[in-house]
C-alpha atoms as a PDB file:
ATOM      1  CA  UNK A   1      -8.730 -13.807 -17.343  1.00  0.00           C
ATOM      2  CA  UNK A   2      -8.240 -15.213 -13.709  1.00  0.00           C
ATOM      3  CA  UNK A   3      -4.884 -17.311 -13.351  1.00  0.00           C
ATOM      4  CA  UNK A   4      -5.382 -20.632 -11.755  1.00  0.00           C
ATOM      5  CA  UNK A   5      -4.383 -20.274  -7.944  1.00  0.00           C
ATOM      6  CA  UNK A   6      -1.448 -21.076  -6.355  1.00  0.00           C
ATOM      7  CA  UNK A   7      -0.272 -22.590  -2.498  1.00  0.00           C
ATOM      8  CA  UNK A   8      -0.341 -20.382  -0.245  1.00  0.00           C
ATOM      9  CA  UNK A   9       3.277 -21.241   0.276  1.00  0.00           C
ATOM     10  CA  UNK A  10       3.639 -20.779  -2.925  1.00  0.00           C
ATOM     11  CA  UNK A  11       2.370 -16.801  -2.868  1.00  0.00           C
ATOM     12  CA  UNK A  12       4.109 -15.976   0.402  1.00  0.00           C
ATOM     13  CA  UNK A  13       7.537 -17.003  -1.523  1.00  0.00           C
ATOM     14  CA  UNK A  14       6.349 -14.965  -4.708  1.00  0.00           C
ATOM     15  CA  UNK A  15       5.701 -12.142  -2.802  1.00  0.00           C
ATOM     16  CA  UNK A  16       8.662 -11.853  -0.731  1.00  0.00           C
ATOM     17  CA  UNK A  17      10.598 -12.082  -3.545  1.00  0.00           C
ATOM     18  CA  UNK A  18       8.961  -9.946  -5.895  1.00  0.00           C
ATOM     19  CA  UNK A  19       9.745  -7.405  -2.930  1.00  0.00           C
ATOM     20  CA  UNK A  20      13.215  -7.812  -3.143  1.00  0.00           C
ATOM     21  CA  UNK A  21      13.584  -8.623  -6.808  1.00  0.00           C
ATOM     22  CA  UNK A  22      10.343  -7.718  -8.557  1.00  0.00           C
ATOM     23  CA  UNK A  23      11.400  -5.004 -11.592  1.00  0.00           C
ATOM     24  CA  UNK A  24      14.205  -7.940 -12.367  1.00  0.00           C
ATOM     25  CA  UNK A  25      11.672 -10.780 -11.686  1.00  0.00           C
ATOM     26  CA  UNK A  26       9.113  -9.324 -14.063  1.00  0.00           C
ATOM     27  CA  UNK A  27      11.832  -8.247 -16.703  1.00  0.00           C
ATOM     28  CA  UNK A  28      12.613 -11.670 -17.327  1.00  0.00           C
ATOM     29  CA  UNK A  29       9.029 -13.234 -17.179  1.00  0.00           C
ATOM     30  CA  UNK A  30       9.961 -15.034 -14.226  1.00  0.00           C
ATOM     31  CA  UNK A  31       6.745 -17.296 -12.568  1.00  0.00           C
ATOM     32  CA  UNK A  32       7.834 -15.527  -8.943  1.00  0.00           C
ATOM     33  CA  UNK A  33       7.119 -12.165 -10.142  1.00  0.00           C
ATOM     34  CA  UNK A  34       3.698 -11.293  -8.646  1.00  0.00           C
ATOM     35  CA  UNK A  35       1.018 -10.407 -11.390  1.00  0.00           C
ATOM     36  CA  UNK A  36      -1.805  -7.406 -10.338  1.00  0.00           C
ATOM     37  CA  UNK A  37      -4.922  -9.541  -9.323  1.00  0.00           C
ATOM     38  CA  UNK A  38      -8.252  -7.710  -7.687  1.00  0.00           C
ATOM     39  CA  UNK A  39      -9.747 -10.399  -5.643  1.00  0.00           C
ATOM     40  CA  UNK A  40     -12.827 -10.373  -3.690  1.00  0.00           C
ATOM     41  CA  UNK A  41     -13.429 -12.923  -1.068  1.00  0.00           C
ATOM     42  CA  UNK A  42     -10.022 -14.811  -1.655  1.00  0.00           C
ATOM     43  CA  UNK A  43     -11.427 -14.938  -5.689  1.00  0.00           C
ATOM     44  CA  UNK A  44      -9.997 -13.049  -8.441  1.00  0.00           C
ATOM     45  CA  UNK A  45     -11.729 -10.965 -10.513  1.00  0.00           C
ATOM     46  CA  UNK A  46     -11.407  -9.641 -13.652  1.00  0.00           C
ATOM     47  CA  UNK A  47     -11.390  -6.448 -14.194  1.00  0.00           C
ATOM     48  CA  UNK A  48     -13.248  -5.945 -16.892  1.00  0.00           C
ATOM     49  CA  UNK A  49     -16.503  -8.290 -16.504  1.00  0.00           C
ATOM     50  CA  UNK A  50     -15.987  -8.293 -12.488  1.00  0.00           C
ATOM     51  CA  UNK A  51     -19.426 -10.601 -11.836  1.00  0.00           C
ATOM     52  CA  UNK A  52     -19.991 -11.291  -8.404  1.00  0.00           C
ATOM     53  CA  UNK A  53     -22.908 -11.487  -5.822  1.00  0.00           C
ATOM     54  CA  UNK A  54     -25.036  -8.901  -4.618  1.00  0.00           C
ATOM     55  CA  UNK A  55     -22.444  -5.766  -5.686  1.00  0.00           C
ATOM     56  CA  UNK A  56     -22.531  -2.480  -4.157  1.00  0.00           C
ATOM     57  CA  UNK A  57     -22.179   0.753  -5.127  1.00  0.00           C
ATOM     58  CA  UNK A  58     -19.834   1.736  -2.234  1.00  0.00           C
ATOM     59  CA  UNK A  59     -16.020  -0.396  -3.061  1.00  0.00           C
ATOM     60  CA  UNK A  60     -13.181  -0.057  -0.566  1.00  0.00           C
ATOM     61  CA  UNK A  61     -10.448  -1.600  -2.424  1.00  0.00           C
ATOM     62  CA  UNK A  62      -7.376  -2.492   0.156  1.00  0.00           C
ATOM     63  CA  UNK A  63      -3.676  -2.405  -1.040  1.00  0.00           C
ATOM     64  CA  UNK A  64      -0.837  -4.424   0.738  1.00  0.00           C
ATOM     65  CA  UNK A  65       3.025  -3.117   1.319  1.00  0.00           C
ATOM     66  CA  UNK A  66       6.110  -4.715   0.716  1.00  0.00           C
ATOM     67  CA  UNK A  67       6.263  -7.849   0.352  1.00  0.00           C
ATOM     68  CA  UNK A  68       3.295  -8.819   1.975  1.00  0.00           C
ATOM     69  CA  UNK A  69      -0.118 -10.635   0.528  1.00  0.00           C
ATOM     70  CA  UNK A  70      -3.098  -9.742   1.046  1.00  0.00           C
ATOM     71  CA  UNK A  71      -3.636 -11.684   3.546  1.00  0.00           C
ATOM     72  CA  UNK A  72      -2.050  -8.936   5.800  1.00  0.00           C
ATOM     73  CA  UNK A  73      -5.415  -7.642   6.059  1.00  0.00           C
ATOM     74  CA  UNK A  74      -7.300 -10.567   8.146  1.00  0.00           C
ATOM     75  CA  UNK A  75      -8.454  -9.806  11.431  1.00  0.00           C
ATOM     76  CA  UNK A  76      -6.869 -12.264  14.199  1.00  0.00           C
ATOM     77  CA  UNK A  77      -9.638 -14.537  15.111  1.00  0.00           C
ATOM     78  CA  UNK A  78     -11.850 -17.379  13.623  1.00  0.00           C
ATOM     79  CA  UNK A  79     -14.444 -14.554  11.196  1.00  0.00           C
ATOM     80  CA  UNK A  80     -11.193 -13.456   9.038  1.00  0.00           C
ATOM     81  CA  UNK A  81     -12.524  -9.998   8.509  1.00  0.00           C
ATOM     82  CA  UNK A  82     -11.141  -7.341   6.930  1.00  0.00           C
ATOM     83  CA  UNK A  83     -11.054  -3.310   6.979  1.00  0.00           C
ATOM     84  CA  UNK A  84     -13.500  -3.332   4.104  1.00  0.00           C
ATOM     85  CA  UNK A  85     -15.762  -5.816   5.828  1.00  0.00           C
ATOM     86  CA  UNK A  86     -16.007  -4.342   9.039  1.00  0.00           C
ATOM     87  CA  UNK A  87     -17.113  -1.098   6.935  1.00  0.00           C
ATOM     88  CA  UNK A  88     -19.875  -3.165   4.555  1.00  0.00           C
ATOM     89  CA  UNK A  89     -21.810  -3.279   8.210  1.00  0.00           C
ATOM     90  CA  UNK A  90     -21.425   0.069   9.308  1.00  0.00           C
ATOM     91  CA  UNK A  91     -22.180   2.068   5.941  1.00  0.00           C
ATOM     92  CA  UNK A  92     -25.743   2.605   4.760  1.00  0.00           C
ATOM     93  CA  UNK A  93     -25.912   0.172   1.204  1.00  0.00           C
ATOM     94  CA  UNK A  94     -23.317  -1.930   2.530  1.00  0.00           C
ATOM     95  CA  UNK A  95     -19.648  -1.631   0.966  1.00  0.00           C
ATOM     96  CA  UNK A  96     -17.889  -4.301  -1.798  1.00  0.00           C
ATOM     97  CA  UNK A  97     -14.898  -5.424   0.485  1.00  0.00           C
ATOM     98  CA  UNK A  98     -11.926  -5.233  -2.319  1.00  0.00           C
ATOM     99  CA  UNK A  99      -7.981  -6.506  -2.587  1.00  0.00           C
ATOM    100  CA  UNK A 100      -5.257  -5.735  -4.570  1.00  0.00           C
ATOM    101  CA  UNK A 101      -2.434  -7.687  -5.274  1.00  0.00           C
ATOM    102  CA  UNK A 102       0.208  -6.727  -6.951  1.00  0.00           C
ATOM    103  CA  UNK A 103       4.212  -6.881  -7.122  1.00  0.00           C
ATOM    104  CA  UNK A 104       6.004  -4.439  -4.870  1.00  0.00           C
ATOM    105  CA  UNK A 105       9.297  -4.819  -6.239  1.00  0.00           C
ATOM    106  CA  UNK A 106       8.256  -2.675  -9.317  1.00  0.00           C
ATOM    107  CA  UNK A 107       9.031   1.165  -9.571  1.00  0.00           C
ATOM    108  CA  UNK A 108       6.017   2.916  -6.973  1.00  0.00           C
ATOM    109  CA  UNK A 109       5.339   5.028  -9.959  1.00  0.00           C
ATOM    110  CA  UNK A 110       4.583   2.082 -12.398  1.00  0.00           C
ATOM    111  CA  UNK A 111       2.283   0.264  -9.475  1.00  0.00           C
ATOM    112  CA  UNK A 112       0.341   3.038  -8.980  1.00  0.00           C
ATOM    113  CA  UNK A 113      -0.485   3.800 -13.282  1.00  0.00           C
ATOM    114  CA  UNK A 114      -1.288   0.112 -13.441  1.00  0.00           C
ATOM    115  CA  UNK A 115      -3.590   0.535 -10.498  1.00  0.00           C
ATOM    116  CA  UNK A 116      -4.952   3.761 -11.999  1.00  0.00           C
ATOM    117  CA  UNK A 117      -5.856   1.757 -15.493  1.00  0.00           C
ATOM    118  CA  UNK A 118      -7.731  -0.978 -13.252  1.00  0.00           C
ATOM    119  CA  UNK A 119      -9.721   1.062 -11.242  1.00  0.00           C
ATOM    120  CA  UNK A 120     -10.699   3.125 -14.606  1.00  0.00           C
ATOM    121  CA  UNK A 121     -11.709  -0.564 -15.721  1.00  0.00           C
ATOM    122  CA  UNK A 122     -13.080  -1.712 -12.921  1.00  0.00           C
ATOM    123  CA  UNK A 123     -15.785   1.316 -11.943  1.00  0.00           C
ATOM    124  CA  UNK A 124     -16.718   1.158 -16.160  1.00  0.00           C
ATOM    125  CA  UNK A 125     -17.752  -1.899 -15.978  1.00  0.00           C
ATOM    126  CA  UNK A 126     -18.950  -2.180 -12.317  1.00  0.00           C
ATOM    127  CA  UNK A 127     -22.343  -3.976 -12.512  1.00  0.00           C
ATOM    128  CA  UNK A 128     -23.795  -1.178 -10.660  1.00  0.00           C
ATOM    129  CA  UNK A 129     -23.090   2.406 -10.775  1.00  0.00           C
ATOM    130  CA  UNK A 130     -20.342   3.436  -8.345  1.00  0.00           C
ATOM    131  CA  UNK A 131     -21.431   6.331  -6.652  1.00  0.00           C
ATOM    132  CA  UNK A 132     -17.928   6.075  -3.431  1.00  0.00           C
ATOM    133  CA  UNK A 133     -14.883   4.304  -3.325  1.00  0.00           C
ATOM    134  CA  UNK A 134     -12.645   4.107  -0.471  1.00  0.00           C
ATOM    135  CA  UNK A 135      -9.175   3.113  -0.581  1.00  0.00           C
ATOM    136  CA  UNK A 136      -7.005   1.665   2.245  1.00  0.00           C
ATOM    137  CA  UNK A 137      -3.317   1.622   2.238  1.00  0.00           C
ATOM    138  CA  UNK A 138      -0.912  -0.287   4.079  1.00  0.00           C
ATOM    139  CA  UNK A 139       2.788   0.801   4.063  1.00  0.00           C
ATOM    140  CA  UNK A 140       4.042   1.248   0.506  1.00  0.00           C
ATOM    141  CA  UNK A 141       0.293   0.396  -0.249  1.00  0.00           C
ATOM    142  CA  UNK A 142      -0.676   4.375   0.903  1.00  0.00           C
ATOM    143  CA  UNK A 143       2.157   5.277  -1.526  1.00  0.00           C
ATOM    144  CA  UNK A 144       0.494   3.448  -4.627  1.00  0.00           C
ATOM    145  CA  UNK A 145      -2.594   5.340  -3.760  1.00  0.00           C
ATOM    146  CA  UNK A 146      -1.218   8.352  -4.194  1.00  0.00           C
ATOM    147  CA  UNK A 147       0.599   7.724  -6.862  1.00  0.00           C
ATOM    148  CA  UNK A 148      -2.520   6.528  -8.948  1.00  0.00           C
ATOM    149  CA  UNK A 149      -4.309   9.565  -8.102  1.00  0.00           C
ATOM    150  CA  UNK A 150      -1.429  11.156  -9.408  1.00  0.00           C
ATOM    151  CA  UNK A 151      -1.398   9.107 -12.700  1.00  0.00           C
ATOM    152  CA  UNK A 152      -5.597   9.572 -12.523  1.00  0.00           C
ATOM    153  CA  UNK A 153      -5.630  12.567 -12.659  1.00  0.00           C
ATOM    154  CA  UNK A 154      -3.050  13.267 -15.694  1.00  0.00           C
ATOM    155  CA  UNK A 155      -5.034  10.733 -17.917  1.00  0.00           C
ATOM    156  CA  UNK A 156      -8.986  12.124 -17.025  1.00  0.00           C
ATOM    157  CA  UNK A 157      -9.708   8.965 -15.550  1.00  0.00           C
ATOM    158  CA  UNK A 158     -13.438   9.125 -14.193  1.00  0.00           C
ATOM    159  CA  UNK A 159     -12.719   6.915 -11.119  1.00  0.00           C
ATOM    160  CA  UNK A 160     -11.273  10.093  -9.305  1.00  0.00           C
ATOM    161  CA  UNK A 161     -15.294  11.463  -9.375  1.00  0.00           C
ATOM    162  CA  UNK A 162     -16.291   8.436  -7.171  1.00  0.00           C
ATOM    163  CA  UNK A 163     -12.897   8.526  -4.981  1.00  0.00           C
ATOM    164  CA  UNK A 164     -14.582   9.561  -1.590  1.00  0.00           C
ATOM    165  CA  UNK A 165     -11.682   8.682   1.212  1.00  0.00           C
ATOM    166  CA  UNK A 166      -7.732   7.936   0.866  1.00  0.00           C
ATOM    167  CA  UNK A 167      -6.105   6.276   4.166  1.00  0.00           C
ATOM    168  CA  UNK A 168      -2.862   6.178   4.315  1.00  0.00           C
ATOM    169  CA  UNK A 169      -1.969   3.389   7.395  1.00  0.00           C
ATOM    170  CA  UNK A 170       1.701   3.081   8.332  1.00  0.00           C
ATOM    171  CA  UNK A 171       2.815   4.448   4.777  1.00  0.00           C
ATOM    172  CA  UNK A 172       6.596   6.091   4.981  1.00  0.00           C
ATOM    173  CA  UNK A 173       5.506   9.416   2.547  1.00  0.00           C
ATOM    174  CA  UNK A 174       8.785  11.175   3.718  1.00  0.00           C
ATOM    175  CA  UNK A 175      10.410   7.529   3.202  1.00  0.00           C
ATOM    176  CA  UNK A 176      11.364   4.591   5.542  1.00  0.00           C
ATOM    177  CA  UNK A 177      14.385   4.836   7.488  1.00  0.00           C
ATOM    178  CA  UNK A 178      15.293   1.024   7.389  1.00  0.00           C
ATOM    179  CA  UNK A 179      15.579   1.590   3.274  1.00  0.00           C
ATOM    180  CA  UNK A 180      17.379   4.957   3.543  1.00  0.00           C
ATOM    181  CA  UNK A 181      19.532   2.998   6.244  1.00  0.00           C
ATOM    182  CA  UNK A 182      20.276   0.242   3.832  1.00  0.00           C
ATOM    183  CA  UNK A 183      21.297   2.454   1.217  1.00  0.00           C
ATOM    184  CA  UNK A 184      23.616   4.431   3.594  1.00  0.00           C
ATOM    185  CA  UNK A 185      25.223   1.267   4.272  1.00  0.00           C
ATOM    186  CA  UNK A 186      25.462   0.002   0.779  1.00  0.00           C
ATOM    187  CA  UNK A 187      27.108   2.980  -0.109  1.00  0.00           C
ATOM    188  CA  UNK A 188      29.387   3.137   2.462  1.00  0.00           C
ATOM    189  CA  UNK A 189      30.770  -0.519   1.781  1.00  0.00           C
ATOM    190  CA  UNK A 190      31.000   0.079  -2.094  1.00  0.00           C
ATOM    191  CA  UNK A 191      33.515   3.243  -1.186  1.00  0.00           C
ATOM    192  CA  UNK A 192      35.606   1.097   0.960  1.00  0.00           C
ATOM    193  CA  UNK A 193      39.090  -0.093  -0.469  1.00  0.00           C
ATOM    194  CA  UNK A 194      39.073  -3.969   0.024  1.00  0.00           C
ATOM    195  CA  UNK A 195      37.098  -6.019  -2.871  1.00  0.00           C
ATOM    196  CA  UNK A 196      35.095  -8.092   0.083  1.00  0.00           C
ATOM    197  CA  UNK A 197      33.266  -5.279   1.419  1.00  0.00           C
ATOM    198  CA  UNK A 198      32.985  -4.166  -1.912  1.00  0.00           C
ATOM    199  CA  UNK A 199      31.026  -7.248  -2.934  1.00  0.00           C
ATOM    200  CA  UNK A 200      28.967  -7.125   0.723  1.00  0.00           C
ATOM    201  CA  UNK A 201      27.957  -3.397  -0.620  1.00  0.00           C
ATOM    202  CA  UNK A 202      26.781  -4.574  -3.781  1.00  0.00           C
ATOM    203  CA  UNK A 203      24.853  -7.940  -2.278  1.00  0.00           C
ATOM    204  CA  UNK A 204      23.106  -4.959  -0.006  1.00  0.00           C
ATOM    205  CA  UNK A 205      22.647  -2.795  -3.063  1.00  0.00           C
ATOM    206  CA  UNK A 206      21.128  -5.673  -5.000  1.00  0.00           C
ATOM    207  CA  UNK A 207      17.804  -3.665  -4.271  1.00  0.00           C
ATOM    208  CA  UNK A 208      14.503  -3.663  -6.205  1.00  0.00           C
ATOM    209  CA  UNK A 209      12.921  -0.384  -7.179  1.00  0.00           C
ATOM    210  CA  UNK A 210      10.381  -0.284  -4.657  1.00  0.00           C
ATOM    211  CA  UNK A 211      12.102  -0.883  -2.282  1.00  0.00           C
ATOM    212  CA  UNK A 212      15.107   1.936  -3.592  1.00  0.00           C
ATOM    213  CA  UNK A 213      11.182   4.180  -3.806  1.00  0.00           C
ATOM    214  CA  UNK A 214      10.802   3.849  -0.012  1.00  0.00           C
ATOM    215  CA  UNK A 215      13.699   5.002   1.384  1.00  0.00           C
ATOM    216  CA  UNK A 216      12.773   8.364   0.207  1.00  0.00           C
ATOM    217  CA  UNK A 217       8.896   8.077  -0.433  1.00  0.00           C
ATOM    218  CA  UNK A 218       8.881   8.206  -4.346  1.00  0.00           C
ATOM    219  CA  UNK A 219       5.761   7.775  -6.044  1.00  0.00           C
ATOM    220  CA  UNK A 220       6.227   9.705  -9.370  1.00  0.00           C
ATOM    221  CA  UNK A 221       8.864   8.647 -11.866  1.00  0.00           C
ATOM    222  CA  UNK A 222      12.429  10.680 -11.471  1.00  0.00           C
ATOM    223  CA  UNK A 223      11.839  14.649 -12.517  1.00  0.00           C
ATOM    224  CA  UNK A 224       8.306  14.405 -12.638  1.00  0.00           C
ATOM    225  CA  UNK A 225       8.004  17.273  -9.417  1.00  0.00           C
ATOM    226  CA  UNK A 226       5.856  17.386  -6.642  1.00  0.00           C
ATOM    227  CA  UNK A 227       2.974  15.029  -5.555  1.00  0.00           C
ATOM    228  CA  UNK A 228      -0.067  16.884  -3.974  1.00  0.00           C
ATOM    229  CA  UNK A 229      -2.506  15.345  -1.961  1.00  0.00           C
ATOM    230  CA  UNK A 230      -5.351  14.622  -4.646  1.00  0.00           C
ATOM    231  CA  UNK A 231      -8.322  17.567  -4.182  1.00  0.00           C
ATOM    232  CA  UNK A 232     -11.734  16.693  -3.968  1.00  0.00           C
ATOM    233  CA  UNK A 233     -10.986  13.332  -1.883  1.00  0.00           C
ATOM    234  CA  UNK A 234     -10.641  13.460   1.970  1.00  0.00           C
ATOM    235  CA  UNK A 235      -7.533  11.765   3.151  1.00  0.00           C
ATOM    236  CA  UNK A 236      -6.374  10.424   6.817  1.00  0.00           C
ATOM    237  CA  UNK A 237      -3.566   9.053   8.006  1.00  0.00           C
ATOM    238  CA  UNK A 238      -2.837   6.387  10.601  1.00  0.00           C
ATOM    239  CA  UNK A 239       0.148   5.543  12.468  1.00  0.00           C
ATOM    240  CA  UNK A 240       2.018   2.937  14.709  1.00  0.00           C
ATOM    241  CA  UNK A 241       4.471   3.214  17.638  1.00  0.00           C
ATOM    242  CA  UNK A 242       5.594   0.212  19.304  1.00  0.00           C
ATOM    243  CA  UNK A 243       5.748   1.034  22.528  1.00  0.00           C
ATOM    244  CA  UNK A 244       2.590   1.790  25.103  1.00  0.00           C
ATOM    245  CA  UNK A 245       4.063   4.655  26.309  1.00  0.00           C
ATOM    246  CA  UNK A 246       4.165   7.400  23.920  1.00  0.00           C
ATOM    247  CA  UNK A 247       7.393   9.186  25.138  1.00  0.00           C
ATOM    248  CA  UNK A 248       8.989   5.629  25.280  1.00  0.00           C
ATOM    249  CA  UNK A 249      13.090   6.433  23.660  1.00  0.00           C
ATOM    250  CA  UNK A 250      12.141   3.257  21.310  1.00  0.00           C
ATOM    251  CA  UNK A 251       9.081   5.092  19.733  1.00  0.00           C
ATOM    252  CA  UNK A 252      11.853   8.110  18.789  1.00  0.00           C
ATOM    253  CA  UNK A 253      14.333   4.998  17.315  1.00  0.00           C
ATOM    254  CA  UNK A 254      11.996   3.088  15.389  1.00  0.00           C
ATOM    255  CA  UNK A 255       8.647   4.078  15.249  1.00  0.00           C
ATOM    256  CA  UNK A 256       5.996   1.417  14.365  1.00  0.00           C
ATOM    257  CA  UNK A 257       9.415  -0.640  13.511  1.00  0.00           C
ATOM    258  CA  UNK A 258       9.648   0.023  10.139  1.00  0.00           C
ATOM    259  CA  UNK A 259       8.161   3.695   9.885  1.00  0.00           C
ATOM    260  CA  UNK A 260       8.819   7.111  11.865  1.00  0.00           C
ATOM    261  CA  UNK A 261       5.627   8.273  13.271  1.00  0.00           C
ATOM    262  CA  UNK A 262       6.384  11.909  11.304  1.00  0.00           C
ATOM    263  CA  UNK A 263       7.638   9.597   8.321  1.00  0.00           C
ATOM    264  CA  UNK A 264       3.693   8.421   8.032  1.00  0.00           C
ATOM    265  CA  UNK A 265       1.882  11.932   8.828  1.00  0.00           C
ATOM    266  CA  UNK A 266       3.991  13.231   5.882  1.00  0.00           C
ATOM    267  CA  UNK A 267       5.774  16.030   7.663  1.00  0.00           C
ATOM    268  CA  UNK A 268       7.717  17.220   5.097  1.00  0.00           C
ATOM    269  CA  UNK A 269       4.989  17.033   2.198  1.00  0.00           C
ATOM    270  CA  UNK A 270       4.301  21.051   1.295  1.00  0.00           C
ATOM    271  CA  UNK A 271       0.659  21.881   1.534  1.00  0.00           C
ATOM    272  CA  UNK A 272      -0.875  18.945   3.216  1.00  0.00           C
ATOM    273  CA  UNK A 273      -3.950  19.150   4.319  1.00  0.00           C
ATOM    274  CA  UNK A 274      -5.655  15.767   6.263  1.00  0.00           C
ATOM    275  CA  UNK A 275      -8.947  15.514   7.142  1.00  0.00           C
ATOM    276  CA  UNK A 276      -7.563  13.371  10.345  1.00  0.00           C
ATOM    277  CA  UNK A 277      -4.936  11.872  11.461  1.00  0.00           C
ATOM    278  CA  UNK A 278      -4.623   8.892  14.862  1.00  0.00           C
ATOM    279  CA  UNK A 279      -1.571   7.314  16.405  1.00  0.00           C
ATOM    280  CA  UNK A 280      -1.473   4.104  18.064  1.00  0.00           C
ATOM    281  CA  UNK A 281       1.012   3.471  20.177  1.00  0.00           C
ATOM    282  CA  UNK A 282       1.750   0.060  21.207  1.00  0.00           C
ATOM    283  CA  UNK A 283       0.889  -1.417  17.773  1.00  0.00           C
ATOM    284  CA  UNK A 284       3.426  -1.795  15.245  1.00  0.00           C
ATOM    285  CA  UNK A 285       3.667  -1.705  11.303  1.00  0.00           C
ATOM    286  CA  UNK A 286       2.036  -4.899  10.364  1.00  0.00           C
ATOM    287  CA  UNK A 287      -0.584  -4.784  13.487  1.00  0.00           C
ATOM    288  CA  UNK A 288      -2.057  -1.641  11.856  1.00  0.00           C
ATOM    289  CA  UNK A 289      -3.092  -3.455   8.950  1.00  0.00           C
ATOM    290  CA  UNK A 290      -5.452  -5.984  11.444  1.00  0.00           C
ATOM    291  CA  UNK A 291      -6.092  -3.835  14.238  1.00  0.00           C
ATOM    292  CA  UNK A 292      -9.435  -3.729  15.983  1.00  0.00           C
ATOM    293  CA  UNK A 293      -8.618  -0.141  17.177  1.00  0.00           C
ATOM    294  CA  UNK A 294      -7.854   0.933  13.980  1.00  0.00           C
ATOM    295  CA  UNK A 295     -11.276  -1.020  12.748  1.00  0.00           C
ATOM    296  CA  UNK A 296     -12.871   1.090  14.933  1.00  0.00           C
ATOM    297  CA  UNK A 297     -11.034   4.290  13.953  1.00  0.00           C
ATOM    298  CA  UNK A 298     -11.852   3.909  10.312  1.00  0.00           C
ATOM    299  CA  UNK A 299     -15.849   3.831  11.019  1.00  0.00           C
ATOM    300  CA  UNK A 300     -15.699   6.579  13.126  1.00  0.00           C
ATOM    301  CA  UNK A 301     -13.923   8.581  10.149  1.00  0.00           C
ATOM    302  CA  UNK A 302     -15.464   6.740   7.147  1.00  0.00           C
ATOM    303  CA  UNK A 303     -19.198   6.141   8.020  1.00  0.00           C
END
């Protein structure tokens, strides 16, 4: 069932530490590790007798990164909308607007089984039939996605038949280089000599899986092979540069800030084959996730 809300202040704190700590959070039942929630218009749902107004049979479900909420998804301005919502009035039927939240601290590979186990849930018991679902993800969010298609498709789950679109927005597939650079460091201060930078290392190493998954883009568990892009389902990719000017030096350092524009198109995945791909310089990695450009860029591509 539902859990009773909490402050927002209270979420934000969850969250951020569930990022950091999550897998130790949730192995000791602690109250700040994040639970998975599917919400709809800030309300949860559950999964299994999800009873709401008017449903659709189009969802777009939209999955957060790191250590955000899913509030990361709000528009700026006074309407709040969303990716999903900007779609429900572009697509023929109108679309169910869709959230997940869930705690990023946990192995990639365990996010994205639990997610494939709700979505099995969830389009069973839909009140309608689902006949598309889209899903949007931001950061390690595009990660999850493909590592539930992943888990999906090994179990014979029958939400893969209605999986229309994947979109993959600021997601670090070849890995992020400010988690690669942290473990660089952390390794580098745990092989020095003197016992203080020996204890900085390991305060730096005190790292939660996900975050230990994105410095290399893991989203299957260790020895499991290779991750194709999931047949059958069209999949784009979307990515930030924070700088205007696309041959800006900073856009070469840093990317959207957090993820290398070649990082996010997957460059070193074998075999990848996109149905599109767009680049936006000037906005950076949590912009993309509220972008009216990128609104636009999704209709163009999904409707």
């Amino acid at each position: 069932m539902p859990s009773a809300p909490m402050p927002r202040w209270q979420r934000q704190t969850s969250a951020i530490a569930s990022g950091f700590l999550g897998d130790w959070l949730e192995s000791r039942r602690n109250p700040l590790a994040v639970s998975l929630a599917l919400l709809h218009q800030n309300s949860e749902l559950d999964p299994a007798y999800p009873c709401i107004d008017e449903p659709s049979g189009t969802l777009c479900l939209s999955i957060h990164g790191l250590m955000e909420l899913e509030t990361v998804w709000r528009m700026p301005g006074a309407s709040g909308d969303s990716y999903g919502a900007s779609l429900s009035s572009a697509i023929r039927g109108g679309v169910t607007d869709l959230v997940l939240r869930y705690n990023t601290g946990r192995p990639i590979y365990r996010n994205g089984r639990d997610l494939a186990q709700l979505l099995e849930q969830v389009v069973t018991s839909w009140p309608v039939p689902v006949t598309r679902l889209i899903l949007l993800g931001h950061s390690m969010g595009g990660l999850v996605i493909r590592s539930a298609c992943q888990s999906g498709q090994a179990a014979g789950h029958r939400w893969l038949k209605a999986l229309s679109d994947c979109v993959y927005i600021g997601s670090p597939h070849d890995g992020s280089w400010l988690a690669r650079g942290a473990r660089s460091v952390a390794g580098m201060l745990n092989d020095m000599p003197r016992d203080y930078l020996k204890v900085i290392g390991e305060v730096i190493d005190l790292r939660s899986s996900g975050i230990r998954n994105l410095s290399r883009g893991d989203i299957l568990e260790q020895g499991a092979g290779e991750a194709p892009l999931l047949p059958g389902a069209r999949h784009y990719v979307v990515c930030g540069l924070l700088s205007r000017s696309r041959t800006h030096p900073v856009n070469a350092l840093f990317g959207d800030a957090l993820v290398h524009e070649a990082s996010a198109q997957g460059l070193e995945q074998p075999g990848w084959q996109l149905a599109g791909m767009a680049t936006f310089p000037g906005i950076d990695h949590i912009g993309l996730a509220h972008h009216p450009d990128v609104a636009t860029q999704l209709q163009e591509w999904l409707v």
